[in-house]
N, C-alpha and C. Protein backbone atom coordinates (compact mmCIF):
# COMPACT_ATOMS: atom_id res chain seq x y z
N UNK A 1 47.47 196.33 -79.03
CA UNK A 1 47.50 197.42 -79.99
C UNK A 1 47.43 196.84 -81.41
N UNK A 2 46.62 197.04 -81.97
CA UNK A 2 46.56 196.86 -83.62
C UNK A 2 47.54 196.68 -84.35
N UNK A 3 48.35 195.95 -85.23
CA UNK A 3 49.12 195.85 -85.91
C UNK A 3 50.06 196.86 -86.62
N UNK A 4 49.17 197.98 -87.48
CA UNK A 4 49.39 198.49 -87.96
C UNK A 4 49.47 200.30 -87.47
N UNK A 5 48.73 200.45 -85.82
CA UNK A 5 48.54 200.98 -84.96
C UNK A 5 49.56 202.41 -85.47
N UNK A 6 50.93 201.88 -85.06
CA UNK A 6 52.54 202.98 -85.02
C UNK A 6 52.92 202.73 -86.52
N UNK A 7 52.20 202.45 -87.71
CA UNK A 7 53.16 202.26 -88.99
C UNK A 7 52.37 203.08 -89.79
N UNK A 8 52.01 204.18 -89.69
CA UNK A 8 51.33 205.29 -90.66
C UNK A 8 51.85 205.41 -91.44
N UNK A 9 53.31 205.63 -91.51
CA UNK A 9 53.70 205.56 -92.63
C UNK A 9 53.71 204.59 -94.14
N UNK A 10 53.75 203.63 -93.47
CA UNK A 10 53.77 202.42 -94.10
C UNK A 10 52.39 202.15 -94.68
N UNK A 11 51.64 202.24 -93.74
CA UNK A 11 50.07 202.44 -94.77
C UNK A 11 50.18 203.27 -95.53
N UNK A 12 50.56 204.63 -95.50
CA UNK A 12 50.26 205.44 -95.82
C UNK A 12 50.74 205.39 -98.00
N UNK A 13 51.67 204.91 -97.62
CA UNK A 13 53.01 204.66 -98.54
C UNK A 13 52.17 203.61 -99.47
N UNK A 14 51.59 202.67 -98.65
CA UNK A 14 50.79 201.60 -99.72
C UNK A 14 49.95 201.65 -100.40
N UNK A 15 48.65 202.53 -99.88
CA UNK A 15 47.63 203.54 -100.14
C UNK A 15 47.80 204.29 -101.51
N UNK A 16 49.32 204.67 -101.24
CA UNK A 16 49.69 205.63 -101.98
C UNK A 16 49.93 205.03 -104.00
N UNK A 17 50.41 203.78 -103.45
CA UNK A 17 50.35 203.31 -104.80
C UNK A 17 49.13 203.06 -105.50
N UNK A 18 47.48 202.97 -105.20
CA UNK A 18 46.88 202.93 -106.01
C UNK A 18 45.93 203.91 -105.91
N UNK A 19 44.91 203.98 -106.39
CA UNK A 19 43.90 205.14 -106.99
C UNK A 19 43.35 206.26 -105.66
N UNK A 20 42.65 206.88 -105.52
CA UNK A 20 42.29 207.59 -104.21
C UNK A 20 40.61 207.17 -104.23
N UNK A 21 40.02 205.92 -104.21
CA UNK A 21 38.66 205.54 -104.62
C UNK A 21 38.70 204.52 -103.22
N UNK A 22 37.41 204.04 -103.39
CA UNK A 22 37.26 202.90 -102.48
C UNK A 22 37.81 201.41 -103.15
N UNK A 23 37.50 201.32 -104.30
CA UNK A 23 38.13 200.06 -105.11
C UNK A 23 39.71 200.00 -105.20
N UNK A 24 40.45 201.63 -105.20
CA UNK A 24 41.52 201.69 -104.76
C UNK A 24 42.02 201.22 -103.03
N UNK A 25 41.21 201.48 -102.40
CA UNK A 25 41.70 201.28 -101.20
C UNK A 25 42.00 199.56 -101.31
N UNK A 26 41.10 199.01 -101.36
CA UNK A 26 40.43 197.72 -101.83
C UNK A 26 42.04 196.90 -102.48
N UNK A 27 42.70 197.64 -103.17
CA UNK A 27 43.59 197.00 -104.05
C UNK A 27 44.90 196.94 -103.15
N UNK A 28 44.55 197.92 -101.85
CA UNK A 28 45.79 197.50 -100.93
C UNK A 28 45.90 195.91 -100.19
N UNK A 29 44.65 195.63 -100.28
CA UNK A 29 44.86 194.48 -99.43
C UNK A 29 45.89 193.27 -99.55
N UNK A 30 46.19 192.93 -100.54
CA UNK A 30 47.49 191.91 -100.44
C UNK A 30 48.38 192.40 -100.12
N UNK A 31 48.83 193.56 -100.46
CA UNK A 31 50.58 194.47 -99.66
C UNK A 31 50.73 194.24 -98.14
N UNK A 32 49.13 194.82 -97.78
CA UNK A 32 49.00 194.91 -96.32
C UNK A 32 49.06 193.03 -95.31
N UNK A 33 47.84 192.12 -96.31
CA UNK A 33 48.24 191.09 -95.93
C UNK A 33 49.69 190.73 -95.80
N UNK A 34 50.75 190.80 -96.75
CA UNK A 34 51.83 190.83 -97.20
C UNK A 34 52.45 190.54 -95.67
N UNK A 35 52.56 192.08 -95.33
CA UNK A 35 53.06 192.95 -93.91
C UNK A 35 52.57 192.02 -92.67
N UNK A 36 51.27 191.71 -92.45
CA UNK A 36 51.60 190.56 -91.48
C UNK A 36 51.84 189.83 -91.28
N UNK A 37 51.48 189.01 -92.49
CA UNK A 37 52.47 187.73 -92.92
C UNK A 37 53.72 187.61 -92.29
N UNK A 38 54.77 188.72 -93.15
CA UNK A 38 55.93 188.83 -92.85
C UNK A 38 56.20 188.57 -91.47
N UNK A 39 55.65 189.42 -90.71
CA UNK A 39 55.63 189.79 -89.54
C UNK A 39 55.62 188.05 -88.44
N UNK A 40 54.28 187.82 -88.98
CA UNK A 40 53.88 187.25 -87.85
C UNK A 40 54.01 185.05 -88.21
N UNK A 41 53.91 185.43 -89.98
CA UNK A 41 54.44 183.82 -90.39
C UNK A 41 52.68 183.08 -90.51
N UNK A 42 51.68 183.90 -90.19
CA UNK A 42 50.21 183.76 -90.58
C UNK A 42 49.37 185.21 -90.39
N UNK A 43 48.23 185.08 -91.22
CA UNK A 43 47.61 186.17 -90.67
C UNK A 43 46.66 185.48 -89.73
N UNK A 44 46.17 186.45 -88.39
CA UNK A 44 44.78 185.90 -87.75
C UNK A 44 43.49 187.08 -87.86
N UNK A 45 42.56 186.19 -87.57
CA UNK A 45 41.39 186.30 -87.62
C UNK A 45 41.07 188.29 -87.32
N UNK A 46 42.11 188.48 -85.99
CA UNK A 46 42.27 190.19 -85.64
C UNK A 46 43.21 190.96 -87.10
N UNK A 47 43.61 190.19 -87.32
CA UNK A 47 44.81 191.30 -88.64
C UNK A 47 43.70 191.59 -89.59
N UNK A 48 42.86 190.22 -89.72
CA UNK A 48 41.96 190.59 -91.41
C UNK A 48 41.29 191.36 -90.73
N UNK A 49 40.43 190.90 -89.44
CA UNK A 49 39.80 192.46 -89.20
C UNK A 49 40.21 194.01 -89.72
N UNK A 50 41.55 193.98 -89.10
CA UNK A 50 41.98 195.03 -88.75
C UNK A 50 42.61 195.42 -90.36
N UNK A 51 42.67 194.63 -91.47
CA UNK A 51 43.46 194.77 -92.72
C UNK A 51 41.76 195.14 -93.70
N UNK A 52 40.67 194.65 -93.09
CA UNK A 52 39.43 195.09 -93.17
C UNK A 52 39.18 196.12 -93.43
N UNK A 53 39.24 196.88 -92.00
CA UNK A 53 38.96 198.09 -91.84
C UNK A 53 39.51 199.59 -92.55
N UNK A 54 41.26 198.74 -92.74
CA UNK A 54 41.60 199.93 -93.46
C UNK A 54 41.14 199.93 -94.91
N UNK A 55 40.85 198.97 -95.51
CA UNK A 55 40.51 198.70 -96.79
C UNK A 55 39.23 199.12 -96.72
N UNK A 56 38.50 199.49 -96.33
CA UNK A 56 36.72 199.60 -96.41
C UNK A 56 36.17 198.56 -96.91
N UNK A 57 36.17 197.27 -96.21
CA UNK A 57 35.64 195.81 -96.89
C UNK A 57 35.14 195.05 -95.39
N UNK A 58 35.18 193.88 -95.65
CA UNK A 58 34.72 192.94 -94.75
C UNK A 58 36.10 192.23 -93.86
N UNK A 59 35.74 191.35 -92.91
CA UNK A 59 36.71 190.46 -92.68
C UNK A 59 36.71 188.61 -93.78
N UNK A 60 35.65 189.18 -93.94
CA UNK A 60 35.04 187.75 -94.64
C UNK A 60 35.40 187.84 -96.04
N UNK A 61 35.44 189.23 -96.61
CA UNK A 61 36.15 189.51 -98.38
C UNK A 61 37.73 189.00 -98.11
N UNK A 62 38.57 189.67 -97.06
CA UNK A 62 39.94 189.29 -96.61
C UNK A 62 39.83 187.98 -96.58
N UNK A 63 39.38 187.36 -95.64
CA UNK A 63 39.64 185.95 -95.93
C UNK A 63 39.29 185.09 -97.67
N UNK A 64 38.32 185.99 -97.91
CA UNK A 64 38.23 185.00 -99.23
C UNK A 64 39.28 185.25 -100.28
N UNK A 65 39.87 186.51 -100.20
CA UNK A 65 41.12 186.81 -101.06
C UNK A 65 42.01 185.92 -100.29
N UNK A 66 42.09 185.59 -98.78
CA UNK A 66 43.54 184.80 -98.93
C UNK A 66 43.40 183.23 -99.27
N UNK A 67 41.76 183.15 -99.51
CA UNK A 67 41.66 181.70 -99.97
C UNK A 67 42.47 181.42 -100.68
N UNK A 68 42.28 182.13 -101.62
CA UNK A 68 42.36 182.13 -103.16
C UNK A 68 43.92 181.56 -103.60
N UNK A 69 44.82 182.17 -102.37
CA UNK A 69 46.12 182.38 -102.70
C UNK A 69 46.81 181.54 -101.13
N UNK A 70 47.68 179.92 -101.82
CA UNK A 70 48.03 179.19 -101.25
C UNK A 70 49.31 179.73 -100.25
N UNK A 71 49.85 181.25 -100.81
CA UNK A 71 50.91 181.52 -100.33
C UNK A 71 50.37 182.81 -98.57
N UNK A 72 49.40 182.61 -98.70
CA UNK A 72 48.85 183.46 -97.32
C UNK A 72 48.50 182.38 -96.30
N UNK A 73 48.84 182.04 -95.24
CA UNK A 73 48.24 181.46 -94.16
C UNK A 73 47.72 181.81 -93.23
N UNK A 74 46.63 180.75 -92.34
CA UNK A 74 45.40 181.59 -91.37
C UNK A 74 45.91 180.84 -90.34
N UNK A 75 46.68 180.02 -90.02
CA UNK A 75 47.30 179.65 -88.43
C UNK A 75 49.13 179.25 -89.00
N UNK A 76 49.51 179.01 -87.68
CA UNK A 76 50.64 179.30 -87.46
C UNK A 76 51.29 178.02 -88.12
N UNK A 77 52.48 178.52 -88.94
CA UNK A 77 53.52 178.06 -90.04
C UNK A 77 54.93 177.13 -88.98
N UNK A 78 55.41 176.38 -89.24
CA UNK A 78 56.85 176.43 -88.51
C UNK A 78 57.97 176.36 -89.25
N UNK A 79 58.89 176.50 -88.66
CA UNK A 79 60.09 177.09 -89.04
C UNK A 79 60.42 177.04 -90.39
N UNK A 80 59.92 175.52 -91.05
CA UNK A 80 60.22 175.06 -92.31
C UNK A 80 58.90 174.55 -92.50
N UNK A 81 58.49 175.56 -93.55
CA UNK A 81 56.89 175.40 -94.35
C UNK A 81 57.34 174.59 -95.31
N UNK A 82 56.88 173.40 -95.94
CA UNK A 82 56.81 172.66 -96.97
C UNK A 82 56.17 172.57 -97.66
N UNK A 83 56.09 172.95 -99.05
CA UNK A 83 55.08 173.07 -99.69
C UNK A 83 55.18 172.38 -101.00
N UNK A 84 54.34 171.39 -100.98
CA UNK A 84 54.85 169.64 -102.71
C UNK A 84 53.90 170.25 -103.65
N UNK A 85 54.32 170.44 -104.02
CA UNK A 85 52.66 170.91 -105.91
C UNK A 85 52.35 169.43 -106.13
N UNK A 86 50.79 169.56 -106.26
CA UNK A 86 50.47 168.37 -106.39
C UNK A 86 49.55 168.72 -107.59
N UNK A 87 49.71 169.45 -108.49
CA UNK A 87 49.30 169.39 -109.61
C UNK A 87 49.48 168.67 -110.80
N UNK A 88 49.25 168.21 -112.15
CA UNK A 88 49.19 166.80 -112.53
C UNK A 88 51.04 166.56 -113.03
N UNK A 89 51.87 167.71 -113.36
CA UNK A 89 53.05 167.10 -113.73
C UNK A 89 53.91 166.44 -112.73
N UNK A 90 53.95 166.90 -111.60
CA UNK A 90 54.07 166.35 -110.26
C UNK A 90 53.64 165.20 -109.85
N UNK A 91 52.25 165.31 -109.90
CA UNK A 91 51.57 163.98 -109.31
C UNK A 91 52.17 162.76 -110.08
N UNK A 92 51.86 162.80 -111.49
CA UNK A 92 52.93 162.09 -112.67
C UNK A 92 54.10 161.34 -111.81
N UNK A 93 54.81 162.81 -111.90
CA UNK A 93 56.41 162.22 -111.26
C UNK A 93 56.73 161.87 -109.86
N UNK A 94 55.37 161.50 -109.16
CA UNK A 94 55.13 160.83 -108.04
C UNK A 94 54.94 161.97 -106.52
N UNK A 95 54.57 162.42 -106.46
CA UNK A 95 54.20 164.02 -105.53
C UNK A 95 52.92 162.87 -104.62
N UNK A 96 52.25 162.66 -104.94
CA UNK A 96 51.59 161.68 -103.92
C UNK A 96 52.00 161.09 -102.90
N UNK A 97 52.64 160.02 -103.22
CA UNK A 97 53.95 159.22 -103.03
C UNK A 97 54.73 160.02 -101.64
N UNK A 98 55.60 161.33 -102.24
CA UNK A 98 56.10 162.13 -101.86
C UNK A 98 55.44 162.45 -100.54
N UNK A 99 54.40 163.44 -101.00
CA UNK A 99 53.93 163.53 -99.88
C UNK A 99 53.30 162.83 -98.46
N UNK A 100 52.80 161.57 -99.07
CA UNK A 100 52.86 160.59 -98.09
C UNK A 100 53.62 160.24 -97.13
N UNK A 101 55.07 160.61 -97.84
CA UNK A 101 55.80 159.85 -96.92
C UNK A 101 56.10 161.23 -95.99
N UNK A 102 56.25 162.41 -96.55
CA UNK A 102 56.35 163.64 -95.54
C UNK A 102 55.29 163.13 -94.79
N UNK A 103 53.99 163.43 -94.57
CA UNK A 103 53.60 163.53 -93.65
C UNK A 103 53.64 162.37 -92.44
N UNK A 104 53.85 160.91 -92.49
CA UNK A 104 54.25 159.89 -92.04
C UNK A 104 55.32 160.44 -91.50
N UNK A 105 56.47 160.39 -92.16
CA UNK A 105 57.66 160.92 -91.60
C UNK A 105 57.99 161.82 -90.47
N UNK A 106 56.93 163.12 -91.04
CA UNK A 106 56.63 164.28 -89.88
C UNK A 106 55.55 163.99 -88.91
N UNK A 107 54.71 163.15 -89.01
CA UNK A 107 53.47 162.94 -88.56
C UNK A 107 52.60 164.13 -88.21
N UNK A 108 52.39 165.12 -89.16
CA UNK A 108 51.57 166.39 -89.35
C UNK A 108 50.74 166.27 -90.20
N UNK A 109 49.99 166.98 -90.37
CA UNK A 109 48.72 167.36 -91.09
C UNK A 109 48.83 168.55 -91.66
N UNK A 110 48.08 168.91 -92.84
CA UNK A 110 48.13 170.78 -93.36
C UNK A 110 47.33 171.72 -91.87
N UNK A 111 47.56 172.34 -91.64
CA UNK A 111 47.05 173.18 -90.11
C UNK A 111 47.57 172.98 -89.25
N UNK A 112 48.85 171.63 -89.31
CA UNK A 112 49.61 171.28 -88.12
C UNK A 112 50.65 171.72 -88.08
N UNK A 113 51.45 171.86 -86.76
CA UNK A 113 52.92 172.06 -86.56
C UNK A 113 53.64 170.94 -85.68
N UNK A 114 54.55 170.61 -85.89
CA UNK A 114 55.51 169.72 -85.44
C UNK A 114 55.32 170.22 -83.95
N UNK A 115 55.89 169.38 -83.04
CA UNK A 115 55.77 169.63 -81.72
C UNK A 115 57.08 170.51 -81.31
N UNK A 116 58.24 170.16 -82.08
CA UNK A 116 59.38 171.33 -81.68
C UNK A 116 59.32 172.92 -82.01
N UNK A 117 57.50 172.68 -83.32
CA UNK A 117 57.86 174.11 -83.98
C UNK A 117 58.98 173.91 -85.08
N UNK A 118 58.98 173.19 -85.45
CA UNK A 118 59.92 172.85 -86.99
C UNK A 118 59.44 172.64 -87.87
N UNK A 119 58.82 171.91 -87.67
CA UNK A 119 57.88 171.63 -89.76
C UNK A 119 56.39 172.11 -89.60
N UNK A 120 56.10 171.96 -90.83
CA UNK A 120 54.70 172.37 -91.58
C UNK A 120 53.99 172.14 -92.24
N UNK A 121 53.50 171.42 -92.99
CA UNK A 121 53.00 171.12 -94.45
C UNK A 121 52.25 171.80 -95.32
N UNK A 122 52.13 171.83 -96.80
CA UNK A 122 50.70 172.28 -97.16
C UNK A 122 51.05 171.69 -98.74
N UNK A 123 49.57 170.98 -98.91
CA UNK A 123 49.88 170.97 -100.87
C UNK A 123 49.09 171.92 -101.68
N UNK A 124 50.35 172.25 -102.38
CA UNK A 124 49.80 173.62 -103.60
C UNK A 124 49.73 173.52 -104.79
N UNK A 125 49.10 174.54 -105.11
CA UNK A 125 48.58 174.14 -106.97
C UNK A 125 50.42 174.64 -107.60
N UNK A 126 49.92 174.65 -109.11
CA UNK A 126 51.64 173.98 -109.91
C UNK A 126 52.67 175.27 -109.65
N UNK A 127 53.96 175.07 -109.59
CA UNK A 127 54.53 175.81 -108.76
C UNK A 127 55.72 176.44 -110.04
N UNK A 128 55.15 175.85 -111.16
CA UNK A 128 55.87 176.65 -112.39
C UNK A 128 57.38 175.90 -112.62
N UNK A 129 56.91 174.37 -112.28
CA UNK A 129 59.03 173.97 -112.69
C UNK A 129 58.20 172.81 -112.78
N UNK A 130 57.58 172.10 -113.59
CA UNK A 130 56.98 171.42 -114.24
C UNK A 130 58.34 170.50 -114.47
N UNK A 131 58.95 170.83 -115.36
CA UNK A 131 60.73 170.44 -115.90
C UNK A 131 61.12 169.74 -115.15
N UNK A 132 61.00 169.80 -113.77
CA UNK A 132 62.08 169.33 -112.47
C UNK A 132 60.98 168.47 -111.26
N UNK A 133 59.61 168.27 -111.30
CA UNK A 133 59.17 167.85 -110.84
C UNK A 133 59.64 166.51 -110.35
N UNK A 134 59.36 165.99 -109.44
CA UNK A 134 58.60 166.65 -108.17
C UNK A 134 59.16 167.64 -107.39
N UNK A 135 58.69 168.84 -106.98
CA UNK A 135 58.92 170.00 -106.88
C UNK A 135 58.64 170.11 -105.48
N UNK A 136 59.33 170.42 -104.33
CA UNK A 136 58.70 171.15 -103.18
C UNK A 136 59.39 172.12 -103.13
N UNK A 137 58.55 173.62 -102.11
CA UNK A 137 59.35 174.70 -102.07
C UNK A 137 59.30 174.95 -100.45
N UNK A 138 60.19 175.78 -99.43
CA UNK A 138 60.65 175.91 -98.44
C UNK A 138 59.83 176.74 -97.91
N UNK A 139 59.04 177.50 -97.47
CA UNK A 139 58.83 179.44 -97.06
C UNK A 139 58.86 179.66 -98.55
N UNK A 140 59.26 180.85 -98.65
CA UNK A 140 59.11 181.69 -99.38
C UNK A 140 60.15 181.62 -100.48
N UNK A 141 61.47 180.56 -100.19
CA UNK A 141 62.65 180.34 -100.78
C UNK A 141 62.78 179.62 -101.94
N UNK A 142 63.36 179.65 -102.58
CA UNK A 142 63.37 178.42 -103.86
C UNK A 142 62.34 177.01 -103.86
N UNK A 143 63.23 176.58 -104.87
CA UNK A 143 62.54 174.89 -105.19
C UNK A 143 63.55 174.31 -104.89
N UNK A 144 62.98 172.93 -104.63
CA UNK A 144 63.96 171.99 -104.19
C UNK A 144 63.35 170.97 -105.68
N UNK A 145 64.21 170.58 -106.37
CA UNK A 145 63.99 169.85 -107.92
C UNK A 145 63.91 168.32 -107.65
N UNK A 146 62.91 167.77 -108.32
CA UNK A 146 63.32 166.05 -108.25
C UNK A 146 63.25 165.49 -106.90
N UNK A 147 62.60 166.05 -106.47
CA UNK A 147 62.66 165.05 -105.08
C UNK A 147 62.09 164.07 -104.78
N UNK A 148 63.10 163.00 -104.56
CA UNK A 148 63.18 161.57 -104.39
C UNK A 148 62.19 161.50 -103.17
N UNK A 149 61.84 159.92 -102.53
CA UNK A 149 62.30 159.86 -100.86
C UNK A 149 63.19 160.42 -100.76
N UNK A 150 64.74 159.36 -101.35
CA UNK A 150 65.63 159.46 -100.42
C UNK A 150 66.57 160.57 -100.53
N UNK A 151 65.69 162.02 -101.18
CA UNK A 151 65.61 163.62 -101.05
C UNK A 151 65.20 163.96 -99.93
N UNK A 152 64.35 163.70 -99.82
CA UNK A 152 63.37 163.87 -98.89
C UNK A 152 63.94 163.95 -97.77
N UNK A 153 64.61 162.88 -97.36
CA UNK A 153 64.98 162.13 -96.32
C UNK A 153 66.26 162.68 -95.78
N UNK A 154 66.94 163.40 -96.79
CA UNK A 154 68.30 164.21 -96.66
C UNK A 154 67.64 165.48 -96.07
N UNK A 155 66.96 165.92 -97.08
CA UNK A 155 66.29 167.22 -96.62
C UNK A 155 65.86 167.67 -95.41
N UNK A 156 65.11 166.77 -94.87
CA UNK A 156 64.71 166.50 -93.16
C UNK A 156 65.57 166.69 -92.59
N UNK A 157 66.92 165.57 -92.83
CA UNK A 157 67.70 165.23 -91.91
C UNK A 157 68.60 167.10 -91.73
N UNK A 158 68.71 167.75 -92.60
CA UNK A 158 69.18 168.46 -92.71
C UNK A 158 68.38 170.09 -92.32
N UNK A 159 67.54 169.96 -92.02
CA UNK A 159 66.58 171.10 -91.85
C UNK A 159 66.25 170.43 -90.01
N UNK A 160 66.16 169.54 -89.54
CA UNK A 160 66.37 169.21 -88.18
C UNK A 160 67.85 169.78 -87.41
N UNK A 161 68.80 169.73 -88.51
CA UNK A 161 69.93 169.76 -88.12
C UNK A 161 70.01 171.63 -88.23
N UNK A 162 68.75 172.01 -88.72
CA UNK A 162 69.35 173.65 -89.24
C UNK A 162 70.26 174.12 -90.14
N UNK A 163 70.51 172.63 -90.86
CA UNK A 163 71.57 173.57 -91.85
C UNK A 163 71.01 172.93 -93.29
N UNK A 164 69.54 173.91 -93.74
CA UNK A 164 69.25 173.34 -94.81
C UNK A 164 69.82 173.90 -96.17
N UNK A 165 69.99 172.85 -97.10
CA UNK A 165 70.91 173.06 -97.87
C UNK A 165 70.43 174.48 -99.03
N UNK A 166 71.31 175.13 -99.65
CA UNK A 166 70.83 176.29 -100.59
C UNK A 166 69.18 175.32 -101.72
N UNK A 167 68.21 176.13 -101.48
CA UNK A 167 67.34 175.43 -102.79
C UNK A 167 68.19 175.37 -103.96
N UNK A 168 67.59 174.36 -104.85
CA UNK A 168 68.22 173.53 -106.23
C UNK A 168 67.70 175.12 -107.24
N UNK A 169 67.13 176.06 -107.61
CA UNK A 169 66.59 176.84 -108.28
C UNK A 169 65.83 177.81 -107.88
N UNK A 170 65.95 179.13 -107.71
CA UNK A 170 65.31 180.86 -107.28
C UNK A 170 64.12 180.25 -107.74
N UNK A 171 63.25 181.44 -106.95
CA UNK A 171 62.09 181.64 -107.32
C UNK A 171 61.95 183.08 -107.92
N UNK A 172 61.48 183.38 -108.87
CA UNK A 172 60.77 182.24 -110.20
C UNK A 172 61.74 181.28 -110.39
N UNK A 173 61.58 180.21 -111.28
CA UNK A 173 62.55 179.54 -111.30
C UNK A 173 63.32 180.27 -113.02
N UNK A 174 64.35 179.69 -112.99
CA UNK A 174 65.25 180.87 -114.72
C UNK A 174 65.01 179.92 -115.53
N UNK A 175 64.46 180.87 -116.80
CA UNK A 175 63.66 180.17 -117.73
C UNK A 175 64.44 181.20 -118.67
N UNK A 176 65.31 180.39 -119.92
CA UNK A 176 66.04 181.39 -120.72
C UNK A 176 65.08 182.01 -121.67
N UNK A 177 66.01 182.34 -122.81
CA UNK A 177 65.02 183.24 -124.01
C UNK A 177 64.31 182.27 -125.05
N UNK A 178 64.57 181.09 -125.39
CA UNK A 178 63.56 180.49 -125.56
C UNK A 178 62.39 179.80 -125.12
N UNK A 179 62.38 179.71 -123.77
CA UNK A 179 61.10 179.58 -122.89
C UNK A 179 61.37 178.46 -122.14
N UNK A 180 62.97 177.87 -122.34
CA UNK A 180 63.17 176.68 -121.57
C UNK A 180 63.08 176.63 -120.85
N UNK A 181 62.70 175.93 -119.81
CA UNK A 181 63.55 175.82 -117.89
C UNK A 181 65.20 175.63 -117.82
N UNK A 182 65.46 176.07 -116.70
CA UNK A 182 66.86 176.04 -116.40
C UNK A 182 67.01 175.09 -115.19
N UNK A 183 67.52 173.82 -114.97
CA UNK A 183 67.87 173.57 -113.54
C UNK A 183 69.07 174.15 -113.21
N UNK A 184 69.19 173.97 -111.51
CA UNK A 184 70.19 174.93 -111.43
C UNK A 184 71.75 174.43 -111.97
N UNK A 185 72.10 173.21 -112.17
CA UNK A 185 73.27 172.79 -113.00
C UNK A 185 73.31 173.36 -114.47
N UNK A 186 72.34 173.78 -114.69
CA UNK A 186 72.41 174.50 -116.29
C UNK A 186 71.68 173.81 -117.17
N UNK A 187 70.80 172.59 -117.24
CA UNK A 187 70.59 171.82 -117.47
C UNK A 187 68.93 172.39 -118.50
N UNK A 188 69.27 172.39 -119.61
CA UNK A 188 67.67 172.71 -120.36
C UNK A 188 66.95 171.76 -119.96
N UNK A 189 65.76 171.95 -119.86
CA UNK A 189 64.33 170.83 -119.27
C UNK A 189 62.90 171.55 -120.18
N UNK A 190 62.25 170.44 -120.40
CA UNK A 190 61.06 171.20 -121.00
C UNK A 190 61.12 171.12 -122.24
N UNK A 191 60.05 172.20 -122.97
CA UNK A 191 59.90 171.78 -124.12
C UNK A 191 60.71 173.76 -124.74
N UNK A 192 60.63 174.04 -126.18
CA UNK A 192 61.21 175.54 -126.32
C UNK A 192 59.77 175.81 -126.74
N UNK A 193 59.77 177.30 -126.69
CA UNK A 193 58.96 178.05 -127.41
C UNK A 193 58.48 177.34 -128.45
N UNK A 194 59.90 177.44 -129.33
CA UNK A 194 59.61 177.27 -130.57
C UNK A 194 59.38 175.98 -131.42
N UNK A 195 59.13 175.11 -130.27
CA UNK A 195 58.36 173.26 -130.84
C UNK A 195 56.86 173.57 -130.53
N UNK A 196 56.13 175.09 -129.88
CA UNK A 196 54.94 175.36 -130.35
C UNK A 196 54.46 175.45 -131.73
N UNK A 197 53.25 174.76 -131.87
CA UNK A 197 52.06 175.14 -133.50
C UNK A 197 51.00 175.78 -133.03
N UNK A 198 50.95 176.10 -134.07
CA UNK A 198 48.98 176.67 -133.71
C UNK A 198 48.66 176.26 -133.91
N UNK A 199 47.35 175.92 -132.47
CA UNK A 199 45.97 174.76 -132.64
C UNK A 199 45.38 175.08 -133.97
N UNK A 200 44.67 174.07 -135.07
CA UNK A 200 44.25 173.66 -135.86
C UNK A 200 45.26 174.09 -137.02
N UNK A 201 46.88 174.03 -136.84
CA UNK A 201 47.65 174.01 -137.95
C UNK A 201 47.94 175.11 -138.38
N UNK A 202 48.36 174.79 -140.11
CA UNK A 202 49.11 176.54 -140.01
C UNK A 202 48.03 176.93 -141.05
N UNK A 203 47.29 178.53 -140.99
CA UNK A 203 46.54 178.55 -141.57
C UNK A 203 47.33 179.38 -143.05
């Protein structure tokens, strides 16, 4: 039975938030991706169909919207998705490195799952805590700040064990009223607002 088969309502409700057009319909599609996600921890190949159809689009537009967006997956996730930004403030503060040794460690690949169904990998573009890099994030849960190896190595040990520790900082991560970063000790990081100039000076 179709996914969305018994949840009329729930379409109905999503639908409801944007226009009554076809480009409206169109604008449901991430909510709805959203919903299997949730559900299922990836979308497959039958959901975009079927997330397709209600949208009046393709299966092939669905997939290219979830290209786009590192936080949708097309096969199956495990328990603890890992995800290192390997974008350049990261890479900097050694995210290469990092990730190397995850995957050694785990001996996985991005598309792979651990053989118990426990880990995951994937590297993503910058994950907005620049400040605290090297940055990995869990699922859907916080950041984990600064991670060492021998972070790393706790982290594992502790997510094998099931009792992984609270993330170091929410997602978003808290960024006060001058534009600082916050680690989660309280700790300003970054640069403020207000050590911005305007390019070519002050006119």
């Amino acid at each position: 039975m179709p996914y969305f088969a018994d949840k009329q309502p729930l379409v109905a409700d999503i639908f409801s938030r944007y226009p009554a057009s076809p480009q409206g319909r169109r604008s449901a599609l991430m909510p709805l991706l959203r919903e299997v996600q949730n559900a299922f921890g990836y979308v497959s190949e039958t959901h975009m169909a079927e997330i397709a159809a209600l949208c009046g689009t393709t299966a092939t537009e669905v997939r290219s919207v979830m290209s786009f967006y590192s936080t949708y997956h097309t096969v199956p996730t495990g328990k603890y998705h890992l995800q290192v930004c390997s974008t350049l403030m990261c890479a900097l503060a050694g995210s290469d490195e990092l990730w190397d040794h995850l995957v050694s460690e785990l001996d996985v690949q991005p598309g792979e799952v651990t053989a118990d169904g426990r880990f995951s990998v994937q590297k993503v573009e910058c994950l907005g805590s620049c400040g605290t890099a090297p940055v990995v994030q869990v699922g859907d849960e916080g950041y984990y700040e600064n991670v060492t190896r021998s972070k790393c190595d706790r982290l594992l040990a502790a997510m094998r064990a099931d009792t992984p520790p609270p993330p170091d900082n929410p997602v978003p991560v808290t960024v006060r009223e001058d534009g600082r970063q916050m680690t989660a000790k309280g700790e300003r990081v970054g640069a403020s607002i207000h050590d911005l100039a305007p390019l070519g000076g002050e006119r």
